[in-house]
PDB file of N, CA and C in Angstrom:
ATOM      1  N   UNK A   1     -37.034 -19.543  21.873  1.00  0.00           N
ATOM      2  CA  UNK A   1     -36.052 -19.701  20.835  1.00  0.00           C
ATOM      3  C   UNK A   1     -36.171 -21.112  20.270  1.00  0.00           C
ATOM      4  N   UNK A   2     -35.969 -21.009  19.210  1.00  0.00           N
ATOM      5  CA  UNK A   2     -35.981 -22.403  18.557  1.00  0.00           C
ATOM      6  C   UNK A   2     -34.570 -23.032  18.011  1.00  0.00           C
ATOM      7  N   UNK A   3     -34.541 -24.658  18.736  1.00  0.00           N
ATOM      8  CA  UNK A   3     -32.664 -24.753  18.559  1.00  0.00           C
ATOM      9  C   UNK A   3     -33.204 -26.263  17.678  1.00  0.00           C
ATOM     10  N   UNK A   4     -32.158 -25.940  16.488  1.00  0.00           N
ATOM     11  CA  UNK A   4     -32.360 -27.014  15.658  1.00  0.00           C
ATOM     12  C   UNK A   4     -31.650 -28.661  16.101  1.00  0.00           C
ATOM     13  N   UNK A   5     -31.696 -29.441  16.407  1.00  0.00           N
ATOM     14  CA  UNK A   5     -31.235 -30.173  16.803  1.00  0.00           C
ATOM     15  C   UNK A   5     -31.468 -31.240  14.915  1.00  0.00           C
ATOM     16  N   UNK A   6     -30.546 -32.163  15.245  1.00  0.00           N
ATOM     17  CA  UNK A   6     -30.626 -33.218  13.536  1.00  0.00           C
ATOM     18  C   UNK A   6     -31.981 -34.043  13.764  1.00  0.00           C
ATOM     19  N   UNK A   7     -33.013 -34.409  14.988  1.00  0.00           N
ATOM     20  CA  UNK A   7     -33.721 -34.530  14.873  1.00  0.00           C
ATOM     21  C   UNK A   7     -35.545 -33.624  14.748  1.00  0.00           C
ATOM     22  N   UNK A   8     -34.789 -32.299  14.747  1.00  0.00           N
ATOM     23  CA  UNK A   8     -36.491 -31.139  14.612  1.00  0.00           C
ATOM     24  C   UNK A   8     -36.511 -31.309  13.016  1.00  0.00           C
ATOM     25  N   UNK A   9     -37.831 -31.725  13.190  1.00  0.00           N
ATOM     26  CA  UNK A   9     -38.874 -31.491  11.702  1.00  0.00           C
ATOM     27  C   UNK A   9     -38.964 -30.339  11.308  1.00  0.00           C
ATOM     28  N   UNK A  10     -38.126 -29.125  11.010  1.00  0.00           N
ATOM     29  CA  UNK A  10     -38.363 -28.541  10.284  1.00  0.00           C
ATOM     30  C   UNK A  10     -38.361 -28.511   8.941  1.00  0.00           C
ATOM     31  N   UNK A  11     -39.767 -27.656   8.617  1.00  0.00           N
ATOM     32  CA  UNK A  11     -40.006 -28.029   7.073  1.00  0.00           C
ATOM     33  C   UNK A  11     -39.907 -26.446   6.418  1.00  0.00           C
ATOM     34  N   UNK A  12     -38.740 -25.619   6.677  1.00  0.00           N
ATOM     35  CA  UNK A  12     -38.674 -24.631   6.133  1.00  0.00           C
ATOM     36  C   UNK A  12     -39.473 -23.334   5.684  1.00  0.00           C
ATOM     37  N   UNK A  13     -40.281 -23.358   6.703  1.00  0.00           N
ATOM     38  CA  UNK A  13     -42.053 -22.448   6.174  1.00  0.00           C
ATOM     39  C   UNK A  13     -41.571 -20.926   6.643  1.00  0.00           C
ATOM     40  N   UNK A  14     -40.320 -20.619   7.481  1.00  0.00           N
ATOM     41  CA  UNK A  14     -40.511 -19.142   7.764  1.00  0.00           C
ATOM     42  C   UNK A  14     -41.213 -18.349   8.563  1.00  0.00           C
ATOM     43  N   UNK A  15     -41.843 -19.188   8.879  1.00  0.00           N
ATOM     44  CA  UNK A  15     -42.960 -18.847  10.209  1.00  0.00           C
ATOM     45  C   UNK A  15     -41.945 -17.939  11.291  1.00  0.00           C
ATOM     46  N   UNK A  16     -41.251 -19.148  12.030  1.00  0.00           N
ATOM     47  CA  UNK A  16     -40.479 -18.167  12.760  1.00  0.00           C
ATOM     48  C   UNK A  16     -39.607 -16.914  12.249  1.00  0.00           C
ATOM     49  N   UNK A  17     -39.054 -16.868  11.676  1.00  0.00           N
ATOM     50  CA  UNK A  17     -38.124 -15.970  11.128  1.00  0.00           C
ATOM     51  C   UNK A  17     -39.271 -14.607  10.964  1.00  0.00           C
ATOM     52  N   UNK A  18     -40.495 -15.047  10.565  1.00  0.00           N
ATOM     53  CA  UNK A  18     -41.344 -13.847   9.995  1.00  0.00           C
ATOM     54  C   UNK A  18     -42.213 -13.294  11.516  1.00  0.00           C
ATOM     55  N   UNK A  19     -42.442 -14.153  12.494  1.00  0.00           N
ATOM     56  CA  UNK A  19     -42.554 -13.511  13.985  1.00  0.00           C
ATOM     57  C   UNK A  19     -41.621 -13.152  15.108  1.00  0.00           C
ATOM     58  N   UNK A  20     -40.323 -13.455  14.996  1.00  0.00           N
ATOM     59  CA  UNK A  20     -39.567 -12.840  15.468  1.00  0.00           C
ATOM     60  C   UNK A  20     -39.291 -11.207  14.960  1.00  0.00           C
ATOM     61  N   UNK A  21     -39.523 -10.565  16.067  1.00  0.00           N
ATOM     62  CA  UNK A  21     -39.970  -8.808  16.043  1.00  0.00           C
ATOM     63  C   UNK A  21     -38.699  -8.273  16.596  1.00  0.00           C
ATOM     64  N   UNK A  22     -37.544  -8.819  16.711  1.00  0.00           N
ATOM     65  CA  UNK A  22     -35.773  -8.646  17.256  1.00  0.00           C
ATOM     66  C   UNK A  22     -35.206  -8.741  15.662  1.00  0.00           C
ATOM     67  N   UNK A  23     -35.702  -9.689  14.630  1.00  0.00           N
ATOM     68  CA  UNK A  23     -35.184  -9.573  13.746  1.00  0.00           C
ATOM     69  C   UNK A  23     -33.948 -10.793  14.184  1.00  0.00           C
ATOM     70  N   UNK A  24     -33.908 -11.763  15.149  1.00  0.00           N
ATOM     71  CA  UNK A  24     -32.490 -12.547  15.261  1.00  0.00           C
ATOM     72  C   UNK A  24     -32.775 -13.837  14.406  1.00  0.00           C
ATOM     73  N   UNK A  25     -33.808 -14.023  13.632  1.00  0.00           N
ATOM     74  CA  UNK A  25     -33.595 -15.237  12.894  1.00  0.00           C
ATOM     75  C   UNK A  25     -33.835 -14.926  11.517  1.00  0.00           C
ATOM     76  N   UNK A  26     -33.193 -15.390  10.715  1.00  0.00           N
ATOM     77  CA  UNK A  26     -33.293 -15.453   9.406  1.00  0.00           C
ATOM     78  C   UNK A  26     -32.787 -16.536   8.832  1.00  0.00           C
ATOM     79  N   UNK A  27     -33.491 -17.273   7.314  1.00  0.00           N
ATOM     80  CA  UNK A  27     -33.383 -18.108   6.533  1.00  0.00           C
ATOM     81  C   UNK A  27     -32.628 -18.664   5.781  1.00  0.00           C
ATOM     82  N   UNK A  28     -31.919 -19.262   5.811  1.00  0.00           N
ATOM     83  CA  UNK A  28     -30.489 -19.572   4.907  1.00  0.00           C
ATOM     84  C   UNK A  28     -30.786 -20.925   4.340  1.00  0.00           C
ATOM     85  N   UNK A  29     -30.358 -20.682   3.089  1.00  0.00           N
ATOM     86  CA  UNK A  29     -30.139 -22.626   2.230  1.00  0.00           C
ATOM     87  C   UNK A  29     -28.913 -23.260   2.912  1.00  0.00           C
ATOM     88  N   UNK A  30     -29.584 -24.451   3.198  1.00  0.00           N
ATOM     89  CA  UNK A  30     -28.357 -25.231   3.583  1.00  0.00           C
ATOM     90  C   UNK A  30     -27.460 -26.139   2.261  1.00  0.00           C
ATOM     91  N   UNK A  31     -26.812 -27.163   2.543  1.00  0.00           N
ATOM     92  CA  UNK A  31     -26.487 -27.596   1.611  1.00  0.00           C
ATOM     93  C   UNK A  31     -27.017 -28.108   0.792  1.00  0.00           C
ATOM     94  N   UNK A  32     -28.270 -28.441   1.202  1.00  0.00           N
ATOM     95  CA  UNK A  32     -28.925 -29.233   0.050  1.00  0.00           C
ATOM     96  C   UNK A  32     -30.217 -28.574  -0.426  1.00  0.00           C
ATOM     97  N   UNK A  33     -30.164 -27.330   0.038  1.00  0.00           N
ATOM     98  CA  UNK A  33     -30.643 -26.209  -0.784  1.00  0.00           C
ATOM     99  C   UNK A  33     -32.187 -25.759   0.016  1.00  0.00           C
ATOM    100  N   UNK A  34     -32.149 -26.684   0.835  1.00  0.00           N
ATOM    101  CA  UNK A  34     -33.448 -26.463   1.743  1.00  0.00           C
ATOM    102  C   UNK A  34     -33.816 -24.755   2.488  1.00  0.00           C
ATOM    103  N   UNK A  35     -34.419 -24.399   2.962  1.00  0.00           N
ATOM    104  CA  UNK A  35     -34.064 -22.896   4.159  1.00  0.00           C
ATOM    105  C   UNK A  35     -34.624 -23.762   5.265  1.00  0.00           C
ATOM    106  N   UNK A  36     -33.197 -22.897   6.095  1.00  0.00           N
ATOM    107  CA  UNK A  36     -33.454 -23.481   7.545  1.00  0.00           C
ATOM    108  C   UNK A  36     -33.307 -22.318   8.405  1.00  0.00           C
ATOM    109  N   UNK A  37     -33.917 -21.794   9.403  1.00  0.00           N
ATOM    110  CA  UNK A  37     -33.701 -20.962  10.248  1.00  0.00           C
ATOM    111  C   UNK A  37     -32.352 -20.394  10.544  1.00  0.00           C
ATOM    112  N   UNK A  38     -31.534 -19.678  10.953  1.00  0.00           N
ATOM    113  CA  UNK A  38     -30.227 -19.298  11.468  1.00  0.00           C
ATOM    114  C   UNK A  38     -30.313 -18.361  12.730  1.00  0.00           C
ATOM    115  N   UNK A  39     -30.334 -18.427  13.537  1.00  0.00           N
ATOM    116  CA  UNK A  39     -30.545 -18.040  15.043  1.00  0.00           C
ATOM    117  C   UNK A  39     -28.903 -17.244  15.680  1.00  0.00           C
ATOM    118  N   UNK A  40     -29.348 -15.657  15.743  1.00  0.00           N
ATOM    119  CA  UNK A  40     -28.302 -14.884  16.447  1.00  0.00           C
ATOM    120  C   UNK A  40     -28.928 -15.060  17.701  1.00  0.00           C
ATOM    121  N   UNK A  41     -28.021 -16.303  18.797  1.00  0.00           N
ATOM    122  CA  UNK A  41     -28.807 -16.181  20.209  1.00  0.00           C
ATOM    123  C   UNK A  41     -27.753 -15.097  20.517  1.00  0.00           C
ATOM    124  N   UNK A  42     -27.113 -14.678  20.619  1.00  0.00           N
ATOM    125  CA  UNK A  42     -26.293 -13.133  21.319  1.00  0.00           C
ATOM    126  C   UNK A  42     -27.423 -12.440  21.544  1.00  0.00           C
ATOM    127  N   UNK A  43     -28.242 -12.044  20.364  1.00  0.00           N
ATOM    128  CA  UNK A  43     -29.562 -11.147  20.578  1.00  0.00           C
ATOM    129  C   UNK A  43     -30.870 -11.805  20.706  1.00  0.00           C
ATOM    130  N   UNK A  44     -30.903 -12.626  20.893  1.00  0.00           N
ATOM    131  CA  UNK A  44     -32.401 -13.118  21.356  1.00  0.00           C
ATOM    132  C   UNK A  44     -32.812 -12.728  22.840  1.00  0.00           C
ATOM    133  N   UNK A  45     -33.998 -12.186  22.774  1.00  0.00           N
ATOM    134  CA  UNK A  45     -34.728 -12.134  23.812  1.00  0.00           C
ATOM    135  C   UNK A  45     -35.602 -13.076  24.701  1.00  0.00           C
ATOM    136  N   UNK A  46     -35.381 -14.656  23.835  1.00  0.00           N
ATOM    137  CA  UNK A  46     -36.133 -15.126  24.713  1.00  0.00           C
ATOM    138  C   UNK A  46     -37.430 -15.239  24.656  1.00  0.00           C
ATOM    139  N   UNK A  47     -38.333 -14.660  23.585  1.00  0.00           N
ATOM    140  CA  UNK A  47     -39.539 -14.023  23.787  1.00  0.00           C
ATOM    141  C   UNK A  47     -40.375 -15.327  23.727  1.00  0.00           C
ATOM    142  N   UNK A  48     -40.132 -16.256  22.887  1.00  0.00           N
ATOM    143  CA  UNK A  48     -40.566 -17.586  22.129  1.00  0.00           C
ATOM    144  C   UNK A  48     -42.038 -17.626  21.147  1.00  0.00           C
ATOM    145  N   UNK A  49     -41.998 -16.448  20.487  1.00  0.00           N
ATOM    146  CA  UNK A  49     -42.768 -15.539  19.345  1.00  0.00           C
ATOM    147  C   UNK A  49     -42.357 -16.591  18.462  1.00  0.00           C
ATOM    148  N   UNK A  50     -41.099 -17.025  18.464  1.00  0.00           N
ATOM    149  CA  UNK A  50     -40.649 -18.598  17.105  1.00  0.00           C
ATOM    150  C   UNK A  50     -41.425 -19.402  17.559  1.00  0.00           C
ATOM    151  N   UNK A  51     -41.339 -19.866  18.746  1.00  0.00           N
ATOM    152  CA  UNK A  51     -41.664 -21.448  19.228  1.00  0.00           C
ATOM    153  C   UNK A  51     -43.416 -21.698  18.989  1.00  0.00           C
ATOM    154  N   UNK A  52     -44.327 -19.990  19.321  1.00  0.00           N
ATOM    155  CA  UNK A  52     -45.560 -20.132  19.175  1.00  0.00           C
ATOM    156  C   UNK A  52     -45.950 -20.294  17.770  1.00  0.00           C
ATOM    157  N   UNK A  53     -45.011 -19.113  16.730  1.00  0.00           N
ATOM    158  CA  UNK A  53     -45.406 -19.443  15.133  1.00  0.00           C
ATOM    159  C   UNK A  53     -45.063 -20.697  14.805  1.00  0.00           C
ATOM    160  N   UNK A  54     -43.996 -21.696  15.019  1.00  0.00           N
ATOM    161  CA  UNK A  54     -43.715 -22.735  14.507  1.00  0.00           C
ATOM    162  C   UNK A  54     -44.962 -24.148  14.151  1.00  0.00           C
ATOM    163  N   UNK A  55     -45.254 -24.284  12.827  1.00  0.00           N
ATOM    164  CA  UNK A  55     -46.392 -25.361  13.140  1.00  0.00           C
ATOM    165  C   UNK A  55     -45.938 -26.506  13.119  1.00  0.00           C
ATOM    166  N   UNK A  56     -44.401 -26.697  13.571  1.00  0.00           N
ATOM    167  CA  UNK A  56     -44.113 -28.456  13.691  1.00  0.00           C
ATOM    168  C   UNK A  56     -44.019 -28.485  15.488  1.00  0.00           C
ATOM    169  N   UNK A  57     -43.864 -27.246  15.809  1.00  0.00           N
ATOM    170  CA  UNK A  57     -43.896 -27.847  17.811  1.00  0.00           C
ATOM    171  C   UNK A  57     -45.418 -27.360  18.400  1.00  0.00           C
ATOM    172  N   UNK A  58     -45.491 -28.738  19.049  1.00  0.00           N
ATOM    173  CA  UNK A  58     -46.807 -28.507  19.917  1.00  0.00           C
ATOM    174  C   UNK A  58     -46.875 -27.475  20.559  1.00  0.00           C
ATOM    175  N   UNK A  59     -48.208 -27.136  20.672  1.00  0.00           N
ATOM    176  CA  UNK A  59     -48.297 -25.548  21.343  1.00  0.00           C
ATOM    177  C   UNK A  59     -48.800 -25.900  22.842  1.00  0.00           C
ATOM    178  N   UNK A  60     -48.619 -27.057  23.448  1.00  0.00           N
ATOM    179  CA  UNK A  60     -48.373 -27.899  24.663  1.00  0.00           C
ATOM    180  C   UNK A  60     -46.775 -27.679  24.791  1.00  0.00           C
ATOM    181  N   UNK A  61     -45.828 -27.979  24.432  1.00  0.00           N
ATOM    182  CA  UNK A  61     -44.152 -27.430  24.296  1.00  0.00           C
ATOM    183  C   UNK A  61     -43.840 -26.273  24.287  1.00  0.00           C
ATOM    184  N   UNK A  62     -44.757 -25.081  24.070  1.00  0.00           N
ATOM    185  CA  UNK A  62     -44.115 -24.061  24.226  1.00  0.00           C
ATOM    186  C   UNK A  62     -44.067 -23.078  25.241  1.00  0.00           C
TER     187      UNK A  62
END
């Protein structure tokens, strides 16, 4: 799972949202109009299908 903290570099690419196969993340504009991930952990599995698509976390981190 991928947890946004005010310091993760995300640069809005969708990666995760588009390999998560649960369907628990999807893309939302934030306020300043960016897309940022939105994470239903109720239904996450855990799988970390986000953490491997993501190209800002090392694939040593996941």
């Amino acid at each position: 799972m991928i947890v946004l903290t005010p310091d993760f570099p995300c640069i809005g690419c969708g990666k995760c949202a588009e390999a998560c196969s649960h369907g628990v993340i999807r893309m939302v504009k934030n306020e300043e109009g960016k897309l940022r991930p939105v994470v239903q952990f109720s239904s996450c599995r855990y799988c970390r299908a986000c953490r491997w698509a993501c190209p800002v976390i090392p694939k040593e981190e996941v």
